[in-house]
N, C-alpha and C. Protein backbone atom coordinates (compact mmCIF):
# COMPACT_ATOMS: atom_id res chain seq x y z
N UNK A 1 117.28 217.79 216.19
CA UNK A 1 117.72 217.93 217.57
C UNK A 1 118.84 218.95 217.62
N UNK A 2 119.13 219.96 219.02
CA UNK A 2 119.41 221.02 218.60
C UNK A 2 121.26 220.82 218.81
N UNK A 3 121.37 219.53 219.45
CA UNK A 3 122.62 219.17 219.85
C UNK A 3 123.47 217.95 218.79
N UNK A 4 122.71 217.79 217.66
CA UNK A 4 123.25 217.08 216.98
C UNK A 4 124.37 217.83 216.24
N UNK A 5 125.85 217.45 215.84
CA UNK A 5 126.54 217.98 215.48
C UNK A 5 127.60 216.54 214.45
N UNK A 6 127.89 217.58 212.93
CA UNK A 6 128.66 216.52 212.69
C UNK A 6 130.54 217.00 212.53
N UNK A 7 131.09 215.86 212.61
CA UNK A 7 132.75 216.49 212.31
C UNK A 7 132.91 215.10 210.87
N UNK A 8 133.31 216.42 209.81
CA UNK A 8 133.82 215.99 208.79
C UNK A 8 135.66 216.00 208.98
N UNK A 9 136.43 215.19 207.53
CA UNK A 9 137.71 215.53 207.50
C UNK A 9 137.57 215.73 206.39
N UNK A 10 138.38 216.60 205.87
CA UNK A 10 138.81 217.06 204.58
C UNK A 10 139.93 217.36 203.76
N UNK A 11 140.30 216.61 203.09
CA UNK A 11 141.63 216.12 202.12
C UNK A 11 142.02 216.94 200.96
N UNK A 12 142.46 217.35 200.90
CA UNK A 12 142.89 217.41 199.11
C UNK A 12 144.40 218.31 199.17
N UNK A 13 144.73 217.78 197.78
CA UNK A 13 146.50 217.46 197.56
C UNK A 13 147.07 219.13 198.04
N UNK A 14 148.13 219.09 198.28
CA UNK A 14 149.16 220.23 198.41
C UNK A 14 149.12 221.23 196.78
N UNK A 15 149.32 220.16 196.03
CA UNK A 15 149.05 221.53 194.80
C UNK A 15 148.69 220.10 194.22
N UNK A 16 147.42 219.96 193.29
CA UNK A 16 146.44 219.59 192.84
C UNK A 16 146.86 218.79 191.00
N UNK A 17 146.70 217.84 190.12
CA UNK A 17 147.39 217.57 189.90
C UNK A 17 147.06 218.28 188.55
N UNK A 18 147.85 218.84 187.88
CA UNK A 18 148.11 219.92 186.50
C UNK A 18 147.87 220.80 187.05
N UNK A 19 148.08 221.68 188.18
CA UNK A 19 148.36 223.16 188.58
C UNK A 19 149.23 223.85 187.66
N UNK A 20 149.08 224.82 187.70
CA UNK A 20 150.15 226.05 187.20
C UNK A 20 151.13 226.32 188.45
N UNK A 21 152.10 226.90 187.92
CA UNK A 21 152.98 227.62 188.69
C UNK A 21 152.24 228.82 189.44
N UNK A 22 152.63 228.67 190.57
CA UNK A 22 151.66 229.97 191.41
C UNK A 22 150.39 229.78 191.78
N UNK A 23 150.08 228.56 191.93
CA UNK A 23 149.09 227.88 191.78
C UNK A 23 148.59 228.36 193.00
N UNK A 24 147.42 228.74 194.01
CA UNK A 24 146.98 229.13 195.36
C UNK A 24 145.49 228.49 195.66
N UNK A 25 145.99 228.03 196.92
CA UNK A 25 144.27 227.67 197.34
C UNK A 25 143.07 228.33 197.11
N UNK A 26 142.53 228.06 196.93
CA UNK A 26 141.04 228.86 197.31
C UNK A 26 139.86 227.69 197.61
N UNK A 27 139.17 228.30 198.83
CA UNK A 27 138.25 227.32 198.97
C UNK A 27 137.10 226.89 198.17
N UNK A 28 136.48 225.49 198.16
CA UNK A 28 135.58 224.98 197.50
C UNK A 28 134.40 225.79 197.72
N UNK A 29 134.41 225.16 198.99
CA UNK A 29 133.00 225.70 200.04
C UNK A 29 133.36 226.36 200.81
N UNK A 30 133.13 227.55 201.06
CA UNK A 30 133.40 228.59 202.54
C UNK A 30 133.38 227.77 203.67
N UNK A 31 131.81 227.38 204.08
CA UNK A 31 131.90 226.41 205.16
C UNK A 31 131.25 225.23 204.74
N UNK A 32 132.17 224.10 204.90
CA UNK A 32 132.55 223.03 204.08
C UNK A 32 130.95 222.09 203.79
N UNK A 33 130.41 221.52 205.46
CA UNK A 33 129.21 220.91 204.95
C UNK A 33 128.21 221.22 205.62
N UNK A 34 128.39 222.94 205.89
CA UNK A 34 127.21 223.84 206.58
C UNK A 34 126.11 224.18 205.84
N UNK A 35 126.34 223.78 204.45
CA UNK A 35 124.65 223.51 203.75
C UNK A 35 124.65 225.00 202.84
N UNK A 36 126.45 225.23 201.93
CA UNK A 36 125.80 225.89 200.94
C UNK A 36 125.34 225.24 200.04
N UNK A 37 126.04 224.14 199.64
CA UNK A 37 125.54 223.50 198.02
C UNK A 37 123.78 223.05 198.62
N UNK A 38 123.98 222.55 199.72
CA UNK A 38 122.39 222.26 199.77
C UNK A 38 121.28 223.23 199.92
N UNK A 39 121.71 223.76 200.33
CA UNK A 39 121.01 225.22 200.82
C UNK A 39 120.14 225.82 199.62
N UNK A 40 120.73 225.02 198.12
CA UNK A 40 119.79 225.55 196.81
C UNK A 40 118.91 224.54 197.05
N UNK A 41 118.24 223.85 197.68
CA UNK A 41 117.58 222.69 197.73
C UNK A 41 116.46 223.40 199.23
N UNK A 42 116.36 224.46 199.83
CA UNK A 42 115.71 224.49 200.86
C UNK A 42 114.47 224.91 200.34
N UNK A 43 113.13 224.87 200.80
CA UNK A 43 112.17 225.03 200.51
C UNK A 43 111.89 226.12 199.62
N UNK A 44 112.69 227.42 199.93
CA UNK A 44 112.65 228.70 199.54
C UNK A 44 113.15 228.64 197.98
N UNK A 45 114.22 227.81 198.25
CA UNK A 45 115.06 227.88 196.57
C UNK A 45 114.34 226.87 195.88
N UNK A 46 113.92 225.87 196.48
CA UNK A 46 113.44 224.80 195.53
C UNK A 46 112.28 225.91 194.46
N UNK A 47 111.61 226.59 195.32
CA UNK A 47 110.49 227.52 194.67
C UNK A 47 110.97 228.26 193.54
N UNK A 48 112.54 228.49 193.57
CA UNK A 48 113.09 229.71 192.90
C UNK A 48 114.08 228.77 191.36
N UNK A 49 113.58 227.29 191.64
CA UNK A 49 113.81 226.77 190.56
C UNK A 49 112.95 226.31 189.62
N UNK A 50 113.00 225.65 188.41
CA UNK A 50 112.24 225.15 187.98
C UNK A 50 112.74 223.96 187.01
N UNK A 51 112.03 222.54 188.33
CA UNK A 51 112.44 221.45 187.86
C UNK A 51 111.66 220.81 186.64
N UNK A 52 112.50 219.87 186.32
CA UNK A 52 111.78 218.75 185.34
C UNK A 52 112.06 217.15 185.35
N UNK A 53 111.30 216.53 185.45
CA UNK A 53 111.58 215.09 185.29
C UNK A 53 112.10 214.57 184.22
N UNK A 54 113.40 213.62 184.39
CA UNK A 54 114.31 213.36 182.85
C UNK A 54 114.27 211.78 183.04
N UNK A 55 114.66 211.12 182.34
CA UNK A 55 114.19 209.55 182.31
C UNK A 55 115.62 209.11 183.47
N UNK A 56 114.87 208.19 184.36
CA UNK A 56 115.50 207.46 185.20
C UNK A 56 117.33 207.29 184.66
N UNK A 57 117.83 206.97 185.81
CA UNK A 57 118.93 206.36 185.30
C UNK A 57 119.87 205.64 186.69
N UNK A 58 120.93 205.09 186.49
CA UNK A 58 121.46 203.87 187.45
C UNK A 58 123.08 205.10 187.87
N UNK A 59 123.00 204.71 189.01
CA UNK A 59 124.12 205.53 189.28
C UNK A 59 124.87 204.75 190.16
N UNK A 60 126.42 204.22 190.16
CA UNK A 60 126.68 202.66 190.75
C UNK A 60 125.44 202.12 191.61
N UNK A 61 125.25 201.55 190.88
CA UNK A 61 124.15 200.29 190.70
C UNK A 61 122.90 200.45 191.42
N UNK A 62 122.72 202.31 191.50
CA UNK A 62 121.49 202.28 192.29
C UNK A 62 120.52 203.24 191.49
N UNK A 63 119.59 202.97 191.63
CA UNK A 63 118.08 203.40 190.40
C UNK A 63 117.86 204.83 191.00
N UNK A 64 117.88 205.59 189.92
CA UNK A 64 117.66 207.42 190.54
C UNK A 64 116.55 207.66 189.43
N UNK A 65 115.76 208.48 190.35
CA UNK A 65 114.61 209.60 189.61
C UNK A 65 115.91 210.87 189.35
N UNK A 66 115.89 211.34 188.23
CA UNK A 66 115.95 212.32 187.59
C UNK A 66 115.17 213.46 187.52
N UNK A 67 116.28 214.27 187.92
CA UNK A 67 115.48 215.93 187.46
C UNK A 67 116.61 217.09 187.47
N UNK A 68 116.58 217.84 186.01
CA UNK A 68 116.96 218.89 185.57
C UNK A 68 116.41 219.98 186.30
N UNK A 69 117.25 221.36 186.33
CA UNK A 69 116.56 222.32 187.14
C UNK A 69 117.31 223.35 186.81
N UNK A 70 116.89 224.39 186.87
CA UNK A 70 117.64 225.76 186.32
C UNK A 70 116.92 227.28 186.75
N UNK A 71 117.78 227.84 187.56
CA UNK A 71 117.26 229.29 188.46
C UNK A 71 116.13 229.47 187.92
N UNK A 72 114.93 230.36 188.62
CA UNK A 72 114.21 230.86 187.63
C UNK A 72 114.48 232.73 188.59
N UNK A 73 115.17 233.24 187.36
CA UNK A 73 115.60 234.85 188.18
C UNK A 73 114.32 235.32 188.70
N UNK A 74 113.31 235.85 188.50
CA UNK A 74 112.40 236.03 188.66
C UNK A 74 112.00 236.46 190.11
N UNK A 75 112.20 234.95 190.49
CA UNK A 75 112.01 234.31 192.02
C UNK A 75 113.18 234.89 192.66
N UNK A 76 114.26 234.67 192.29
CA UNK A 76 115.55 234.48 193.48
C UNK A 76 116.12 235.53 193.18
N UNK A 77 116.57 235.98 194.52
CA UNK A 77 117.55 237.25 194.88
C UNK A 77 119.23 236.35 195.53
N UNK A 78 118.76 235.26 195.53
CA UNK A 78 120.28 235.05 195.98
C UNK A 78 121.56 235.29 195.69
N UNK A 79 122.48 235.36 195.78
CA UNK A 79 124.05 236.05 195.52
C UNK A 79 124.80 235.06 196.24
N UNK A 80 126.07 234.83 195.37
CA UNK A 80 127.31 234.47 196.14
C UNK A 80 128.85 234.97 195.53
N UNK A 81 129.92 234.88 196.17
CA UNK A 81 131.28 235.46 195.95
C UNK A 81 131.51 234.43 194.85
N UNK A 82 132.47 234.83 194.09
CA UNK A 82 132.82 234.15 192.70
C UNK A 82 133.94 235.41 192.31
N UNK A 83 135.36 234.71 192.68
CA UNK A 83 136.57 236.00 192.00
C UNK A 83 136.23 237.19 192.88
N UNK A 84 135.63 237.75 194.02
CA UNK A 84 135.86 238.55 194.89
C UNK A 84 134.85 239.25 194.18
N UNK A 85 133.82 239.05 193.23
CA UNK A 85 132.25 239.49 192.70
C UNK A 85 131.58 239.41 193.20
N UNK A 86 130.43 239.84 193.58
CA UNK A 86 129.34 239.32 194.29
C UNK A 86 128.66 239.13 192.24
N UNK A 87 127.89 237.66 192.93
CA UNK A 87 127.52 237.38 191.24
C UNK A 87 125.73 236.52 191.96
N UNK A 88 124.99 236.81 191.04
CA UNK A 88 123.74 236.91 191.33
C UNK A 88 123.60 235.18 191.00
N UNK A 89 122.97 234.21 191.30
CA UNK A 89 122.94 232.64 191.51
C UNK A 89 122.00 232.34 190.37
N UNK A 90 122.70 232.00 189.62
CA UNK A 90 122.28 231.18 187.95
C UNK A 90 122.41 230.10 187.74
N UNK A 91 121.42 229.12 187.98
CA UNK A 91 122.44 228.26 187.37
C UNK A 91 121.42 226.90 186.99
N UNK A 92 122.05 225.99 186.24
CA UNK A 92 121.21 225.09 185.57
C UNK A 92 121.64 223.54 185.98
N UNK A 93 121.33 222.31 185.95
CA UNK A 93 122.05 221.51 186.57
C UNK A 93 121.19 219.59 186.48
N UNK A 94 121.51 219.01 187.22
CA UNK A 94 120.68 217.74 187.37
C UNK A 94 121.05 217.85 188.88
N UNK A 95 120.05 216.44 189.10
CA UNK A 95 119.77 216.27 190.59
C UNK A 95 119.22 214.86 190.58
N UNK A 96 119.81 213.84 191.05
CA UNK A 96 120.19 212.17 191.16
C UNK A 96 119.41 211.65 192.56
N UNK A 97 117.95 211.17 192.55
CA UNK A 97 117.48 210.56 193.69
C UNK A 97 117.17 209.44 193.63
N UNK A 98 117.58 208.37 195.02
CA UNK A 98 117.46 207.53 194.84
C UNK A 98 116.32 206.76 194.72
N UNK A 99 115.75 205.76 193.98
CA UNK A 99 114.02 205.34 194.10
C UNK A 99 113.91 204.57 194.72
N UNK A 100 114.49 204.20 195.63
CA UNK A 100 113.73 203.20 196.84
C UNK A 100 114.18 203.98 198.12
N UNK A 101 115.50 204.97 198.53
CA UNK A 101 115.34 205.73 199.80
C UNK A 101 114.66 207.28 199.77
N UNK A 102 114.91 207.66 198.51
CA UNK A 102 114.66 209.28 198.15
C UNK A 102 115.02 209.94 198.80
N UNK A 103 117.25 209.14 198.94
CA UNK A 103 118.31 210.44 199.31
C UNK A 103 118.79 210.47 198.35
N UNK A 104 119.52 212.24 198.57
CA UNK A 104 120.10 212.47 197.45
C UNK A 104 121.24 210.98 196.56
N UNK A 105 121.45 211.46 195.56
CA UNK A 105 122.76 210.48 195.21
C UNK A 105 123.94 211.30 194.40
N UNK A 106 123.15 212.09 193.59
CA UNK A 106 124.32 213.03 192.91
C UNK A 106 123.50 214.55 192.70
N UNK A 107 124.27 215.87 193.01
CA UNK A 107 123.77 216.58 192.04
C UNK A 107 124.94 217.51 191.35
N UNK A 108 124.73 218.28 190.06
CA UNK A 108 125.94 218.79 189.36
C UNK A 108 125.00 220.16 188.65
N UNK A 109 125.79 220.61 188.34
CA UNK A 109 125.49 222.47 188.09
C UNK A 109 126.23 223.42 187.55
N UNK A 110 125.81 224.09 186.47
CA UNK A 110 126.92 225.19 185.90
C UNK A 110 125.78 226.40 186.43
N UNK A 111 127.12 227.27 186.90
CA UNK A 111 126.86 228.77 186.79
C UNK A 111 126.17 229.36 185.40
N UNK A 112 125.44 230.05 185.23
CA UNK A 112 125.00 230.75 183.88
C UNK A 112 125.51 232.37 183.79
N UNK A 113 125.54 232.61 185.02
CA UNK A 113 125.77 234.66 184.96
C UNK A 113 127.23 234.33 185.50
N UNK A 114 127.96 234.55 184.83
CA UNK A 114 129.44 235.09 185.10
C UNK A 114 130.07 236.22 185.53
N UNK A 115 130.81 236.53 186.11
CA UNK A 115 131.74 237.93 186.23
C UNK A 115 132.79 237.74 184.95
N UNK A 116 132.95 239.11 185.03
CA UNK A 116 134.25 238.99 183.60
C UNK A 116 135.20 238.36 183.94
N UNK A 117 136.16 237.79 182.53
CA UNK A 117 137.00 236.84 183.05
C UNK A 117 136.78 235.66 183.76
N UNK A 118 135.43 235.07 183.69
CA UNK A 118 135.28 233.66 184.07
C UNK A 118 134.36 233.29 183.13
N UNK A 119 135.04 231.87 182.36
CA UNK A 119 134.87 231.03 181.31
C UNK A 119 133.74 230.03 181.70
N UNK A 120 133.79 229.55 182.83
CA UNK A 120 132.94 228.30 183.24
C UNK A 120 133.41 228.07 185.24
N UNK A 121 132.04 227.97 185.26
CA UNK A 121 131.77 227.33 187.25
C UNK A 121 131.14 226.27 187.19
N UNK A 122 131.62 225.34 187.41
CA UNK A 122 130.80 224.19 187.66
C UNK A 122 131.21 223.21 188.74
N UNK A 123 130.11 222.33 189.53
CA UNK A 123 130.14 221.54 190.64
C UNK A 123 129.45 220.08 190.32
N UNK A 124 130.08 218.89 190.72
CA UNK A 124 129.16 217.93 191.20
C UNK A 124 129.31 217.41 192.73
N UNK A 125 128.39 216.89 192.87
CA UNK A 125 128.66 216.62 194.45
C UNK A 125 128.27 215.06 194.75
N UNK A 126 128.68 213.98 195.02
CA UNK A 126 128.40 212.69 195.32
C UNK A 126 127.74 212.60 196.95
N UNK A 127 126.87 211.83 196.79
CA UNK A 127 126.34 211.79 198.25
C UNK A 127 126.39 209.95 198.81
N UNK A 128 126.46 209.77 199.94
CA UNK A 128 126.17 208.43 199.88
C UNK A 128 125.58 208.39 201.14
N UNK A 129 124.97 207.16 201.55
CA UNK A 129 124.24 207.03 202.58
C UNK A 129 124.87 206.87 204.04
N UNK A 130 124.61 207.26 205.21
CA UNK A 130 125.40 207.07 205.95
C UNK A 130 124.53 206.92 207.56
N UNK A 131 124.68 206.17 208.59
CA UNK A 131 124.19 206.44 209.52
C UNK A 131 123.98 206.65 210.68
N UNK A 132 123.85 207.88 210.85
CA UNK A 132 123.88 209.04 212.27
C UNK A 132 122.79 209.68 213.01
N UNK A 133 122.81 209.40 214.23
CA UNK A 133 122.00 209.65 214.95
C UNK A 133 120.73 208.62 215.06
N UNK A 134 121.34 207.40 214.96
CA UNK A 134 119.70 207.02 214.67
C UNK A 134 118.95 205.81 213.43
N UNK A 135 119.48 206.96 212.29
CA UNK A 135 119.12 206.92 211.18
C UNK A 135 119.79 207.37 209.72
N UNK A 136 119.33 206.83 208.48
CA UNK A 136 120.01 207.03 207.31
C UNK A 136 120.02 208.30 206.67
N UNK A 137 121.16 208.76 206.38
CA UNK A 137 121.06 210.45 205.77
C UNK A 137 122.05 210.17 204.43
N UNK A 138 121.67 211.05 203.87
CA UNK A 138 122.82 211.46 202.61
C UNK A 138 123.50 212.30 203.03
N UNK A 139 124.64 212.30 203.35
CA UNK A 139 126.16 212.92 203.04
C UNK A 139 126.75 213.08 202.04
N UNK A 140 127.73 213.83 202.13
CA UNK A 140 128.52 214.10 200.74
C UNK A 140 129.83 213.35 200.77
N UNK A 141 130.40 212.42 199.56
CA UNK A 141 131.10 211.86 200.21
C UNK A 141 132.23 212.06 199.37
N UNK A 142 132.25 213.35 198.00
CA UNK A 142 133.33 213.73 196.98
C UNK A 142 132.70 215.15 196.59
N UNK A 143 132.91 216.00 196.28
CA UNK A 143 132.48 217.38 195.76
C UNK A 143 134.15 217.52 194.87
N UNK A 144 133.84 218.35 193.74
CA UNK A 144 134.53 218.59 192.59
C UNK A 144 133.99 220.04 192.02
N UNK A 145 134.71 220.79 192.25
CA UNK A 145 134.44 222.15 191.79
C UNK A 145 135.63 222.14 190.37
N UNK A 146 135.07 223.02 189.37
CA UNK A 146 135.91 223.34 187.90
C UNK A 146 135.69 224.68 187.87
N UNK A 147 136.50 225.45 188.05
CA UNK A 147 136.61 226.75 187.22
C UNK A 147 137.67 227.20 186.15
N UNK A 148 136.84 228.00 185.22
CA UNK A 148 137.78 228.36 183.94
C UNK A 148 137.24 229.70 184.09
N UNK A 149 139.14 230.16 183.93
CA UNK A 149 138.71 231.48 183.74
C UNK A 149 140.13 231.79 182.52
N UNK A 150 139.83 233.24 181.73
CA UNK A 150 140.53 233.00 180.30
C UNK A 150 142.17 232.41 180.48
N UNK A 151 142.83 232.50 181.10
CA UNK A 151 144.25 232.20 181.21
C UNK A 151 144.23 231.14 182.04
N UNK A 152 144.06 230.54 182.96
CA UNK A 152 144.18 229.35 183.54
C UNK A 152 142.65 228.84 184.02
N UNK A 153 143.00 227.24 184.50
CA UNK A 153 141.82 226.62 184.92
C UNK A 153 141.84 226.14 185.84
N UNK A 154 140.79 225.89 186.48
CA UNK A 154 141.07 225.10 188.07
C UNK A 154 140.22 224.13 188.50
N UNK A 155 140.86 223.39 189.55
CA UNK A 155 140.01 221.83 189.78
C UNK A 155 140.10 221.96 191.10
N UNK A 156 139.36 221.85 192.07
CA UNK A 156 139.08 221.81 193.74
C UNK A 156 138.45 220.05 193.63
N UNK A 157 139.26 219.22 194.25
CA UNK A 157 138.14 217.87 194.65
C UNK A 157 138.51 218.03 196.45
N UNK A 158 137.22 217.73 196.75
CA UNK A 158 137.42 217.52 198.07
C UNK A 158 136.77 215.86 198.99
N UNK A 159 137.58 215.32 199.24
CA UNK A 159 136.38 213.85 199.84
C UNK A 159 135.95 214.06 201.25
N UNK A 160 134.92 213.68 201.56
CA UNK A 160 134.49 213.86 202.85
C UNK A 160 134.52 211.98 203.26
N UNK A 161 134.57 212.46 204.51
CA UNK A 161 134.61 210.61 204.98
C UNK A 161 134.46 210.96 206.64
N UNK A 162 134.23 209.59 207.75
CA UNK A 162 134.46 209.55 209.01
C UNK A 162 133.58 210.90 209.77
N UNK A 163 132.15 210.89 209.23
CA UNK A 163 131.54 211.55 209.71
C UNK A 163 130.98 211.14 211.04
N UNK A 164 130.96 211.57 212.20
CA UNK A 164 130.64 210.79 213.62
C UNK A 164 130.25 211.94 214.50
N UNK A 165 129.47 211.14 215.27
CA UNK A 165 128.50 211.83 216.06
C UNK A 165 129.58 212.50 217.33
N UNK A 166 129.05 213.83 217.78
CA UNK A 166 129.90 214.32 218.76
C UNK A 166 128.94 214.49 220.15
C-alpha cells in the first residue's frame, strides 16, 4: 500500500565504548531502514548470489533454516561508498530463517573486495517480528557494523524499536 509508512528511533552512545581519541561519527546505514542491508535480498540480488543450505540451527529459542551466500561477481554490478571509495559489493555471509514464519531472524556478512587501508567490513543485523499494518513483518531490531582499518577499529551498534504506523 502506497501510504504505508514506518517511523523508526535510533540510539547509539555519544562516543561508543573503546573509541579512540578523535573518535567521529559515521553512519551505519545512509538511510537507516530504507532497505539497504535488505535490498541484497531483492529479487535481482538474490540472482547475483549464490546460496547454500547449512544445517538448521536455534536462534533464542526459535528454529531457523540456514543459508550461506556469497556475491557471485559475474552477475552483479552493484557498488557502494566504503572510506569515500566507491567499492564494488563482495561479500559472503549467512542468512537465519525462521521455520514455522519464514521471516527473516538474523543475517551477517563480510565485505571480500576492500579499498586500501581497510582490514575488515562486517555487519549483522537482528530482526524480530513485529506487527504493522495488519500483519506480521520482520524488522530490524539491533544492526552492528565492525570496521578495521590498519590503525584503528570501529564498532557502529544501532537498536531500532517503537516502530508505528503513521
Amino acid at each position: 500500500r502506497v501510504n504505508e509508512k514506518l517511523i523508526f528511533s535510533e540510539s547509539r552512545p555519544d562516543v561508543p565504548e573503546g573509541s579512540t581519541p578523535g573518535w567521529a561519527l559515521f553512519p551505519l546505514v545512509e538511510q537507516p531502514f530504507t532497505g539497504r542491508w535488505t535490498e541484497a535480498f531483492s529479487f535481482e540480488n538474490r540472482l547475483a548470489n549464490d546460496f547454500k543450505k547449512q544445517p538448521p540451527e536455534t536462534i533464542e529459542g526459535r528454529s531457523c533454516l540456514v543459508f550461506s551466500f556469497e556475491t557471485v561477481p559475474e552477475i552483479t554490478e552493484t557498488k557502494f561508498s566504503l572510506l569515500g571509495q566507491v567499492v564494488k559489493l563482495r561479500q559472503r555471509g549467512r542468512v537465519w530463517i525462521d521455520s514455522k514464519t519464514n521471516q527473516l531472524v538474523r543475517l551477517t556478512a563480510h565485505q571480500t573486495k576492500l579499498p586500501k587501508g581497510c582490514k575488515s567490513y562486517e555487519y549483522q543485523i537482528d530482526f524480530q517480528p513485529q506487527n504493522l499494518f495488519g500483519r506480521s513483518m520482520a524488522l530490524p531490531s539491533r544492526a552492528e557494523l565492525k570496521l578495521e582499518l590498519k590503525d584503528k577499529a570501529l564498532a557502529v551498534l544501532q537498536e531500532y524499536s517503537k516502530f508505528e504506523e503513521m
